[in-house]
Protein backbone atom coordinates (compact mmCIF):
# COMPACT_ATOMS: atom_id res chain seq x y z
CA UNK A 1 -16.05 54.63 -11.05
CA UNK A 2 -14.80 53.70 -7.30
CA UNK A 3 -17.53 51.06 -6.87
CA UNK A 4 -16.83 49.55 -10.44
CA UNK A 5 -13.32 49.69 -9.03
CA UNK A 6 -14.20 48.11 -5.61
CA UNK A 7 -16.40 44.97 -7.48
CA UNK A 8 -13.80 44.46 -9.92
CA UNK A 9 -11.18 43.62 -6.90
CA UNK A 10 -13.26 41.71 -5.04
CA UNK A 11 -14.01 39.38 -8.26
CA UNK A 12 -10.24 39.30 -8.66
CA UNK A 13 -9.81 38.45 -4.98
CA UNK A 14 -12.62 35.45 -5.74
CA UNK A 15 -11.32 34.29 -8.87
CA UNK A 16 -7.61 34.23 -7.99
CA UNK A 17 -6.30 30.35 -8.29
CA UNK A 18 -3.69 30.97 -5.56
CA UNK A 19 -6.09 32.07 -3.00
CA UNK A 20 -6.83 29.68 0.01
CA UNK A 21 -8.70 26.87 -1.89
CA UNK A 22 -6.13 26.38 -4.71
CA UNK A 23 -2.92 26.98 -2.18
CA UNK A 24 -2.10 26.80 1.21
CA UNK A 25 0.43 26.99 3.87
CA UNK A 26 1.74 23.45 4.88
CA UNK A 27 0.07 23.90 8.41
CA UNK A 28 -3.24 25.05 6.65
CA UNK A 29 -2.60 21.49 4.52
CA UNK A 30 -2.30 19.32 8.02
CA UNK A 31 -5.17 21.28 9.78
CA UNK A 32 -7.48 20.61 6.94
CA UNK A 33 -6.40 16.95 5.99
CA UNK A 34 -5.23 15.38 9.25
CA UNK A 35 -8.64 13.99 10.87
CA UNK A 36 -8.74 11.72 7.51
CA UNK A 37 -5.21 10.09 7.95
CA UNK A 38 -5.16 6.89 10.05
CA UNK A 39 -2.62 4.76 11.52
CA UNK A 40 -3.06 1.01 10.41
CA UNK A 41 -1.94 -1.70 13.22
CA UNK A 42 -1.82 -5.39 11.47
CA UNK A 43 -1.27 -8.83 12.93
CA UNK A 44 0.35 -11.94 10.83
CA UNK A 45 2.07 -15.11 10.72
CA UNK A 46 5.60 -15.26 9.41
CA UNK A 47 7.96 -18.42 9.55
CA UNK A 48 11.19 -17.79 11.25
CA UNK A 49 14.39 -20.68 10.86
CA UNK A 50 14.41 -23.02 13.89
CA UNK A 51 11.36 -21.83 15.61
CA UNK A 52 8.61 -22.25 12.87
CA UNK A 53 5.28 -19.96 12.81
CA UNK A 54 5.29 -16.71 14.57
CA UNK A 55 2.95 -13.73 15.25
CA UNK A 56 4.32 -10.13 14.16
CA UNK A 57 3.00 -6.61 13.71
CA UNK A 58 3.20 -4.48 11.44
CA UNK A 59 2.47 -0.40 11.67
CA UNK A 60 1.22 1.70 8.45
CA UNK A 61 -0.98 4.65 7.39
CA UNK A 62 -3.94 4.96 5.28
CA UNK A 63 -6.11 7.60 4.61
CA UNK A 64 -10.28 7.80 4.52
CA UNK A 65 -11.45 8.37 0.96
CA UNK A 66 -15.35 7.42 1.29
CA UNK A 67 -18.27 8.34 3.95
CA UNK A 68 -19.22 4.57 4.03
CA UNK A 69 -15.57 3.48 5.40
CA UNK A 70 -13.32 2.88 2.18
CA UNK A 71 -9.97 3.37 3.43
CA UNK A 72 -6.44 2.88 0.62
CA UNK A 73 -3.11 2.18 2.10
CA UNK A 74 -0.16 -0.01 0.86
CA UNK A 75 -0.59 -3.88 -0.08
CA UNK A 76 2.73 -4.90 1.96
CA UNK A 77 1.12 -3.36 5.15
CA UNK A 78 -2.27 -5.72 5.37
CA UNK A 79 -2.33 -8.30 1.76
CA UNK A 80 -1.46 -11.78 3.99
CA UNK A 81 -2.21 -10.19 7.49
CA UNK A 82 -4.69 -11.98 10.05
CA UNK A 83 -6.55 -9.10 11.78
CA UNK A 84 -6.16 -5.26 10.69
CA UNK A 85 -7.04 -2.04 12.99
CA UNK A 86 -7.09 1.42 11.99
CA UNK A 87 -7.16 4.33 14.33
CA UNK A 88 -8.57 7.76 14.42
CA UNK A 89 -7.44 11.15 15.43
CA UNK A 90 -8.71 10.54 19.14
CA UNK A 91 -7.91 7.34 19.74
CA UNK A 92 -10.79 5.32 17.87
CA UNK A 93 -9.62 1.96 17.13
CA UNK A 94 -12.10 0.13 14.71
CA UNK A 95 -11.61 -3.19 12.98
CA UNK A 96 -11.55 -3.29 9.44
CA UNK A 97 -11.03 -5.91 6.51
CA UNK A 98 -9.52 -5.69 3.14
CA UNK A 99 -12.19 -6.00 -0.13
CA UNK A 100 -9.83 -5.25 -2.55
CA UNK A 101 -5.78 -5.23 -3.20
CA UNK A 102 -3.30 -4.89 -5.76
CA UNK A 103 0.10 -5.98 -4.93
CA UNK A 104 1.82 -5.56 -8.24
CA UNK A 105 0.84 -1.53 -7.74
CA UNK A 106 1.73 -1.63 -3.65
CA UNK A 107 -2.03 -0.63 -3.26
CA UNK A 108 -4.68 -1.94 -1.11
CA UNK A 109 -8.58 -0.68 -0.10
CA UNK A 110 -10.15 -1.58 3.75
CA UNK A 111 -13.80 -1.45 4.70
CA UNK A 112 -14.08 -0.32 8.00
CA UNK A 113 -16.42 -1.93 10.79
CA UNK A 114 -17.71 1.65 11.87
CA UNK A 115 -16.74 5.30 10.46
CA UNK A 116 -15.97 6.87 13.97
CA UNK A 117 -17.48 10.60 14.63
CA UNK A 118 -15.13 13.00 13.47
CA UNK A 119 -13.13 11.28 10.91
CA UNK A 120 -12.85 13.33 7.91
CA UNK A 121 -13.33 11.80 4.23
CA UNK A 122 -10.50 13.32 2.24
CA UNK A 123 -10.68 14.92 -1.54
CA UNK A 124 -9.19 13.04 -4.27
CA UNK A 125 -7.10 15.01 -6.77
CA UNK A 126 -6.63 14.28 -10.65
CA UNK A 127 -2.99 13.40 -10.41
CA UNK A 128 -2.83 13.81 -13.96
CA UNK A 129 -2.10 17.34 -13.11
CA UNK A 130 0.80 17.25 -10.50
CA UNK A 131 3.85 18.48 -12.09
CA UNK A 132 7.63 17.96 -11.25
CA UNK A 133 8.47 20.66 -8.87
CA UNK A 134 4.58 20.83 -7.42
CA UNK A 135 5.19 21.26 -3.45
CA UNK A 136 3.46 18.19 -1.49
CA UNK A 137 2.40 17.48 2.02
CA UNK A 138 3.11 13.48 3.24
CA UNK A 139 1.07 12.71 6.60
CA UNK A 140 1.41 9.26 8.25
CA UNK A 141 2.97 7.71 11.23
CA UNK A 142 6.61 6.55 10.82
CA UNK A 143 7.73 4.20 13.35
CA UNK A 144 4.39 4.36 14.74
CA UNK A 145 4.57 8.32 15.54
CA UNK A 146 0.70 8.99 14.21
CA UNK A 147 -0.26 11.79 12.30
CA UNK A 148 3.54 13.08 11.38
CA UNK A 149 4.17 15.79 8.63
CA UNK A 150 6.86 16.16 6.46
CA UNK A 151 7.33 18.38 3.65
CA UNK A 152 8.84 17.99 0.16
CA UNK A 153 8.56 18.49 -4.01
CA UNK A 154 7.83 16.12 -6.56
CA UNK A 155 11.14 15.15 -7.68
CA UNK A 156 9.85 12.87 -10.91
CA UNK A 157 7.06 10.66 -12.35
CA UNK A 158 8.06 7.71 -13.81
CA UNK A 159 5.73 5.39 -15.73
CA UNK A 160 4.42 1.69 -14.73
CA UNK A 161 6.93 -0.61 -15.14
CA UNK A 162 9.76 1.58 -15.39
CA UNK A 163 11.41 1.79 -11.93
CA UNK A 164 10.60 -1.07 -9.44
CA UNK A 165 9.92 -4.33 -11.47
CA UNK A 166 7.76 -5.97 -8.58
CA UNK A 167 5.26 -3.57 -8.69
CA UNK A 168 5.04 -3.39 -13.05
CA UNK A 169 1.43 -1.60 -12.99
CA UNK A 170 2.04 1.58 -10.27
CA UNK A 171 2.68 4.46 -11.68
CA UNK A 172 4.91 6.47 -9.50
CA UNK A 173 5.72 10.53 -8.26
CA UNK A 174 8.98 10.24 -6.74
CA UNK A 175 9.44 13.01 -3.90
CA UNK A 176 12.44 14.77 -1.82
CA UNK A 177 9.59 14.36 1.59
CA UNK A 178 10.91 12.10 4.34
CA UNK A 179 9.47 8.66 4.39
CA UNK A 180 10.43 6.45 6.75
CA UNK A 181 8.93 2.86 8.08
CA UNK A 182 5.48 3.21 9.35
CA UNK A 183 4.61 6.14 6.14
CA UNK A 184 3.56 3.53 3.70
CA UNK A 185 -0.07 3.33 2.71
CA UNK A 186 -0.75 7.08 3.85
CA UNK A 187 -1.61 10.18 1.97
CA UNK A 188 0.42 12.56 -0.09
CA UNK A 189 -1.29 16.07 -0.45
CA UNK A 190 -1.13 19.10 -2.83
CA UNK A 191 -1.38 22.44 -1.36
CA UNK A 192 -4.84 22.44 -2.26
CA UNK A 193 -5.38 19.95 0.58
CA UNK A 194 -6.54 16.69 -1.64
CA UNK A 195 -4.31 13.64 -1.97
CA UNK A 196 -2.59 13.27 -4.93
CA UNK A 197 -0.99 10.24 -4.08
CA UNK A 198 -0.67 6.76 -1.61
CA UNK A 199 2.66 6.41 0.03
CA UNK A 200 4.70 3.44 -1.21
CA UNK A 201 8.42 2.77 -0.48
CA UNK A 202 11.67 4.89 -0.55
CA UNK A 203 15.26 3.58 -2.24
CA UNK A 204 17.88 3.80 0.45
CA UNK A 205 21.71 2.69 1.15
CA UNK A 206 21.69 3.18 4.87
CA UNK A 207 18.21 2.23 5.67
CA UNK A 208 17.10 5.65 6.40
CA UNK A 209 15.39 8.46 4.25
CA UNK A 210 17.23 9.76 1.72
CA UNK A 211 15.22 12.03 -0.19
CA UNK A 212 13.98 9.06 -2.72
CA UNK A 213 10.54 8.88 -1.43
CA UNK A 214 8.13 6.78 -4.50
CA UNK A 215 4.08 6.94 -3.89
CA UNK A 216 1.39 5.63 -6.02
CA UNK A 217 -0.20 8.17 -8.25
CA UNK A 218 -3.78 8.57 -7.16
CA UNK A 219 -5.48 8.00 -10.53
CA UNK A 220 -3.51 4.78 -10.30
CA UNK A 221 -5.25 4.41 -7.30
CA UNK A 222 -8.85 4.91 -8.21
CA UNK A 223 -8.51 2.86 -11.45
CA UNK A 224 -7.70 -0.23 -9.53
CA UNK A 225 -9.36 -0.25 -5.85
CA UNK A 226 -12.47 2.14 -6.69
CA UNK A 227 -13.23 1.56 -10.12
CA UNK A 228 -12.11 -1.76 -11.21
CA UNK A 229 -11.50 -3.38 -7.64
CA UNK A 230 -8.71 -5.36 -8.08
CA UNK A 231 -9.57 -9.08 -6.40
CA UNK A 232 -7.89 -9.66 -2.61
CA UNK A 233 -6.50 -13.20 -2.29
CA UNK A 234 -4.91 -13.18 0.72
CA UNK A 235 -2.02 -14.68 -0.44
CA UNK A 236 1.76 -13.70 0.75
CA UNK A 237 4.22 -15.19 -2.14
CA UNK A 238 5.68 -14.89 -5.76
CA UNK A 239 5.47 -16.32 -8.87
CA UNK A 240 7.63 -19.71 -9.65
CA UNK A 241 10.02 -19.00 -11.50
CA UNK A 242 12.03 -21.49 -13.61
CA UNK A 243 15.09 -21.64 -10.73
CA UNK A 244 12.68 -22.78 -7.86
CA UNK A 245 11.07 -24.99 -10.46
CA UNK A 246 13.84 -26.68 -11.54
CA UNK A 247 14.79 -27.09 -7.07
CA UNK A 248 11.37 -28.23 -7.02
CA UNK A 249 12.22 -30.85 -9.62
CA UNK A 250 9.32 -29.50 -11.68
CA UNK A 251 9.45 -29.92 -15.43
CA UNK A 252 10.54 -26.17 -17.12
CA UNK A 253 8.08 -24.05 -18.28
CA UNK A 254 5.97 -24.97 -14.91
CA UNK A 255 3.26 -22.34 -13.91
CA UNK A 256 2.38 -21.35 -10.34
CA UNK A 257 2.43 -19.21 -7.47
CA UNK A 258 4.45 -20.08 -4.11
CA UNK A 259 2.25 -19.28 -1.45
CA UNK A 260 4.39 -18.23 1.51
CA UNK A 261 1.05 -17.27 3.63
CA UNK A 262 -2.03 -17.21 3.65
CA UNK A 263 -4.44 -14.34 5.73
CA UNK A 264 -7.36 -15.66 7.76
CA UNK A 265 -10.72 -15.11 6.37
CA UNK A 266 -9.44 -14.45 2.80
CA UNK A 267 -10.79 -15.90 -0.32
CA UNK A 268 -6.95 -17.78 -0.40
CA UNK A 269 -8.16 -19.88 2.77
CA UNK A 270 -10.99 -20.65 1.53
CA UNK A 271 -9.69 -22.40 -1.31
CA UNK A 272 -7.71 -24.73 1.02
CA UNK A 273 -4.43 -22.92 0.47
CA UNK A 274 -1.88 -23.25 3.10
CA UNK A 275 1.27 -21.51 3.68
CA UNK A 276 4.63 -22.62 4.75
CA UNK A 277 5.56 -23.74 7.78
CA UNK A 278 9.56 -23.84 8.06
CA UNK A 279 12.35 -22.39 6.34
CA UNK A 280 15.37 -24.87 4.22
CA UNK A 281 18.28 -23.62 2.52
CA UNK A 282 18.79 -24.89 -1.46
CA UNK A 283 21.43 -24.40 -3.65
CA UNK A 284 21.75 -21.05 -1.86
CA UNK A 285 18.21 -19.79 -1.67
CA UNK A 286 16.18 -20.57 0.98
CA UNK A 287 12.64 -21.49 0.83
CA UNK A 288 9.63 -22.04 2.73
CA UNK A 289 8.33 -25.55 3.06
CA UNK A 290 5.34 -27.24 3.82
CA UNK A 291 6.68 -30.23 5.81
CA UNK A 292 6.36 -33.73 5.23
CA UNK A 293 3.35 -33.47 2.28
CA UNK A 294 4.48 -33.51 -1.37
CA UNK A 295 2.77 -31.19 -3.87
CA UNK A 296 1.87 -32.12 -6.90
CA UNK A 297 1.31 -29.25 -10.07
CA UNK A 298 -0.58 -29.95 -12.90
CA UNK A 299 -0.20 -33.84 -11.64
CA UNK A 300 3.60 -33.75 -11.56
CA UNK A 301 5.20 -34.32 -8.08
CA UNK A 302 7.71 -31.66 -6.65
CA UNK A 303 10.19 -33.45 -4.96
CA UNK A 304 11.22 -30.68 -3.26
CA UNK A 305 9.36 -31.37 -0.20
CA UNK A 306 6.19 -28.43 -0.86
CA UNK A 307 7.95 -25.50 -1.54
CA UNK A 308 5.38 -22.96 0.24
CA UNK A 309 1.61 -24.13 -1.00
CA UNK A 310 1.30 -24.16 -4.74
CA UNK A 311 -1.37 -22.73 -7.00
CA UNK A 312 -2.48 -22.11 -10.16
CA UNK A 313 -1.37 -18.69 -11.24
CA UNK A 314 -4.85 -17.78 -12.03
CA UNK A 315 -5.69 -18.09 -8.11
């Protein structure tokens, strides 16, 4: 009777769902998970009023999600940027490109040169099963402090195309975890240690954290970088609308994209695209122009002096 006893425990202890797989201490979360979050180091070109084209960087996080070098982060971190690093625990810089983005869910997927030794791939999770009140882990490096933890709950999910209108097809777990500039594109955890979800943007008066924290879901996530691989353009812009098309002296209804930039070596370059290279004030918005070309759409002429680089939507 005392060894049925003693077996019966230890299959309890084995079976239990809050035991060390299934739940973990925030520490245990970071030592198991932080050798497969990277900080993302991007260079671009940006127009700036009276001094035309210059060079910028921009700092985000991403996290390893494939032996072979697939690593997701945000779209606004690397979509129109020039040259992309990532860097390991360590100090392993390695060069890396995008292959596939989604800007209208804030998500993007890199293919590194080289997986460095000692970079961890990290689980995905079914965030199908994250509920409001789940505890979560966010790892990332804001304001370029790598491999930061913060701790929070998820505060709500909202639906695509409920609560930030530029980005219609993410669906979003809002969280009470400090995000701050330099988080987006990196990992959000479950105690279990697998990332639920890719860091996106917070909502904030003073320009600080405050406690509205949204990341993508990460069956968002797979559905458009892994499985259908959303096409990277390279392009940095937004769709005309019928105010700059009527500024552009472009008949209504018009189609088109305004290309404010375009990255070098992406599929948008190829094409011939250009982006803009100085900045005008119009009827109180101010646009990006080409210079001295006109641009014709669909064979009318915008007058407008080439608001950014047109295309076809379909581009």
């Amino acid at each position: 009777m005392r060894m049925f006893g003693t077996v019966l425990v230890a299959a309890m202890v084995l079976l239990d769902p809050s035991g060390p797989t299934s739940a973990q201490t925030p520490g245990a979360v970071f030592q198991q998970t932080s050798a497969s979050v990277v900080v993302i180091r991007a260079t671009g070109r940006d127009i700036a009023a009276g001094s035309g084209e210059v060079r910028f960087g921009e700092i985000g996080s991403g996290v390893l999600v494939s032996a072979d070098g697939n690593v997701m982060t945000a779209a606004h971190v690397v979509q129109a940027m020039d040259e992309v690093t990532v860097e390991f625990t360590g100090g392993h810089a390695v060069p890396a490109r995008v292959i596939a983005s989604e800007p209208a869910a804030d998500l993007s997927l890199l293919k590194l040169a080289r997986v460095p030794p000692g970079a961890r791939v990290a689980s995905m999770a079914n965030s199908d099963t994250v509920k409001i009140g789940d505890q979560v882990v966010v790892i990332g490096a804001p304001y370029g402090l790598s491999r930061s933890m913060t701790v929070g709950w998820i505060s709500a999910r909202w639906a695509p195309n409920t609560v930030y209108p530029t980005m219609p097809l993410a669906e979003f777990f809002q969280t009470d975890a400090v995000i701050n500039t330099g988080n987006s594109g990196g990992p959000m955890f479950n105690m279990a240690g697998h990332v639920v979800g890719i860091v996106s943007h917070n909502i904030s008066k003073s320009g600080g954290s405050e406690g509205l924290g949204f990341v993508v879901t990460m069956n968002t996530a797979k559905t458009l970088l892994l499985e259908q691989r959303s096409f990277w353009s390279g392009l940095e812009g937004r769709v005309l609308s019928t105010k700059l098309a009527k500024l552009l002296n472009l008949p209504p209804g018009t189609l088109g994209y305004l290309v404010k930039t375009v990255a070098k070596g992406s599929p948008g370059e190829g094409l011939g695209l250009l982006g803009g290279a100085q900045i005008v004030g119009k009827e109180g918005e101010e646009i990006v122009v080409s210079g001295g070309d006109e641009v014709h759409v669909e064979g009318t002429r915008a007058r407008a002096r080439a608001t950014y680089a047109l295309a076809r939507c379909a581009v």
